[in-house]
Protein backbone atom coordinates (compact mmCIF):
# COMPACT_ATOMS: atom_id res chain seq x y z
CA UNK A 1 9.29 -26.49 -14.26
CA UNK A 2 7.94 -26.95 -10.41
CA UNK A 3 4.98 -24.59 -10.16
CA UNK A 4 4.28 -23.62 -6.18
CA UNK A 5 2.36 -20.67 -4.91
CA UNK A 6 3.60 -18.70 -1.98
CA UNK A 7 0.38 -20.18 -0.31
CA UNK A 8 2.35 -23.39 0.06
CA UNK A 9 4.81 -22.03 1.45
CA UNK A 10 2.38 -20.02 3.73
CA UNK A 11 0.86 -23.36 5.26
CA UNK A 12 3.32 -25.52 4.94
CA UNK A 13 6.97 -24.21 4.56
CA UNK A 14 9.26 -27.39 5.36
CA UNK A 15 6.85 -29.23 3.60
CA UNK A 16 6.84 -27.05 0.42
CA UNK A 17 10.67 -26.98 1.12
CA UNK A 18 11.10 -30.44 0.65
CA UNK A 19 8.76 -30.49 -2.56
CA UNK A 20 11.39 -28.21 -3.92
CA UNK A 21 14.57 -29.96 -2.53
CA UNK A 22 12.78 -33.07 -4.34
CA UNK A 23 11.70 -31.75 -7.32
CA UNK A 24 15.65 -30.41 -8.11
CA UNK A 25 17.61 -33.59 -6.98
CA UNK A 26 14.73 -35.56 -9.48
CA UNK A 27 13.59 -37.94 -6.11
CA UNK A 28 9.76 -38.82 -5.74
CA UNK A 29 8.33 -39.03 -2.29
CA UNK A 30 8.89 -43.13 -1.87
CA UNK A 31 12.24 -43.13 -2.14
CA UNK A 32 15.18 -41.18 0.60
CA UNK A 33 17.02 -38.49 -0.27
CA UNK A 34 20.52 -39.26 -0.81
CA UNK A 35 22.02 -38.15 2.08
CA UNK A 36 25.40 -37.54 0.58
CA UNK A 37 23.82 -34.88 -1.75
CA UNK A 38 21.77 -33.42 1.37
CA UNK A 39 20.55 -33.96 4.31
CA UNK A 40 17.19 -32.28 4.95
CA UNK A 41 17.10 -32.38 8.81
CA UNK A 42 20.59 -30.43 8.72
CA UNK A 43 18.89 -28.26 6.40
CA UNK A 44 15.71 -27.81 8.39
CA UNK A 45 17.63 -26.80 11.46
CA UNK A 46 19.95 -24.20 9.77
CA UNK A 47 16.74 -22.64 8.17
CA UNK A 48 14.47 -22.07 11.06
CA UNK A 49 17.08 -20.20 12.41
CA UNK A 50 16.09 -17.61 10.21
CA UNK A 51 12.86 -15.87 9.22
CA UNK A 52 12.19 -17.28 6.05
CA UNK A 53 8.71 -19.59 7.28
CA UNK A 54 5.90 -17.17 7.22
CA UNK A 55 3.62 -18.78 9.86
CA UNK A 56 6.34 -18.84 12.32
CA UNK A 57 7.67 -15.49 12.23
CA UNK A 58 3.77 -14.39 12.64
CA UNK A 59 3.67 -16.92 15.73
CA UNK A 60 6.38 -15.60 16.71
CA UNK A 61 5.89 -11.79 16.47
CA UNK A 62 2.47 -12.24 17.89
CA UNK A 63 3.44 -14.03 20.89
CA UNK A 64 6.60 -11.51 21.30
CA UNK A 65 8.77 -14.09 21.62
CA UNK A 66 11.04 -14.38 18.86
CA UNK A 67 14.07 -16.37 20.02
CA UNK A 68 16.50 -15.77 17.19
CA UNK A 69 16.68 -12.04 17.63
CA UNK A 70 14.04 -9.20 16.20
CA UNK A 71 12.12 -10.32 13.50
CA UNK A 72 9.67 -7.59 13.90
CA UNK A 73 11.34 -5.96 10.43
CA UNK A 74 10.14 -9.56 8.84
CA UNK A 75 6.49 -8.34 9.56
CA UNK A 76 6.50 -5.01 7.28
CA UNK A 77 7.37 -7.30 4.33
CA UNK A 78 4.81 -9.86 5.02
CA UNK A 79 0.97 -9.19 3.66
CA UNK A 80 -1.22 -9.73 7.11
CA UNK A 81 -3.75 -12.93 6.74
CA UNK A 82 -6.73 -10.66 8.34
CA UNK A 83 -6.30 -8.03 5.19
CA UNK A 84 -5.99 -10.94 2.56
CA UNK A 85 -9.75 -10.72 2.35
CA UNK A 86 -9.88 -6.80 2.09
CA UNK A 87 -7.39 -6.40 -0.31
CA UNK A 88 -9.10 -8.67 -2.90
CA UNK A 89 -12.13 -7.31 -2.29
CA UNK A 90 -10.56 -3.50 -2.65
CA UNK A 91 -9.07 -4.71 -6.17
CA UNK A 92 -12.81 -6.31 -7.11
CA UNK A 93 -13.24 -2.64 -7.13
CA UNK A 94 -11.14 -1.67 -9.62
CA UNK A 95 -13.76 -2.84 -12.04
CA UNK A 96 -11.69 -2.50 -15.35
CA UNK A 97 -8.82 -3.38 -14.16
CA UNK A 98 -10.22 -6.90 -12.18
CA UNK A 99 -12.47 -7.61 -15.10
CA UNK A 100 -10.01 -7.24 -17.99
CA UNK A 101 -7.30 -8.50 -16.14
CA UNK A 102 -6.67 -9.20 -12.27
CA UNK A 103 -9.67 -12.36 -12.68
CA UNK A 104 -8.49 -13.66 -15.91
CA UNK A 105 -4.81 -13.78 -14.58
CA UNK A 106 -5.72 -15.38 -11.09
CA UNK A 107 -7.89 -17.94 -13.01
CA UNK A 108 -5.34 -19.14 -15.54
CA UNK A 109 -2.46 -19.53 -12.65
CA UNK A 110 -5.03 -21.48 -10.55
CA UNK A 111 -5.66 -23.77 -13.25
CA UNK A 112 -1.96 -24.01 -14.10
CA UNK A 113 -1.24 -25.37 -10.21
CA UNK A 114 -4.06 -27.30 -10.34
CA UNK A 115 -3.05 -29.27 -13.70
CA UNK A 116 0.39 -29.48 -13.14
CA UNK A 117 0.97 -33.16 -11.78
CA UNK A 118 4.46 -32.08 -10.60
CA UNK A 119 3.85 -30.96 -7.34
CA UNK A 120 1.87 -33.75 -6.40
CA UNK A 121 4.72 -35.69 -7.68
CA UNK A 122 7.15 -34.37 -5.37
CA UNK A 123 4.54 -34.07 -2.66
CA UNK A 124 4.20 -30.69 -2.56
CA UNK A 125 1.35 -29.61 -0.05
CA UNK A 126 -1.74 -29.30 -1.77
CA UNK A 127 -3.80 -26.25 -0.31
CA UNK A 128 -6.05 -24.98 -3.47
């Protein structure tokens, strides 16, 4: 089992992509993806025409310039960056709940992505 976080999606998206697109077709960074099973640039291009790469749709909704139509929608289902901070430090708060469970939880699944040699092998982006 691949084990990414939705943080490497969050910095690097095609990158974390092709982890993924790696990781199923069993093919190790060194050596080319077949390109009769897929080829990723096709992929790539068919993909950023729709909102599915965090960092660009927030580019692209702050700069109000989103060329593939209004992605504003995208936003309200995306957690803002600036309240990342906030909200942990609203759940720290939650004293029982953080202590007993929220900390405990967030520790074991860092040390899962940080032990698992998969990604690497694949070349996932590292970002922990």
């Amino acid at each position: 089992v691949l084990q990414v976080s939705l943080k490497q999606f969050d910095y690097d998206f095609e990158g974390t992509l092709l982890c993924v697109v790696r990781f199923l077709l069993q093919v190790p960074p060194l050596r080319p993806l077949p390109r009769s099973t897929i080829d990723f640039e096709v992929l790539l291009e068919k993909i950023r025409d729709w909102p599915v790469d965090p960092k660009r749709v927030r580019q692209c909704i702050d700069a109000g310039d989103c060329p593939w139509g209004n992605w504003t929608q995208a936003s309200s289902h995306m957690n803002p960056g600036h309240l990342r901070a906030a909200q942990r430090e609203e759940l720290k708060k939650r004293q029982q709940d953080w202590e007993e469970f929220l900390a405990p939880a967030d520790t074991l699944w860092t040390a899962m992505l940080e032990d698992d040699p998969l990604p690497e092998m694949y070349g996932c982006p590292q970002v922990l």
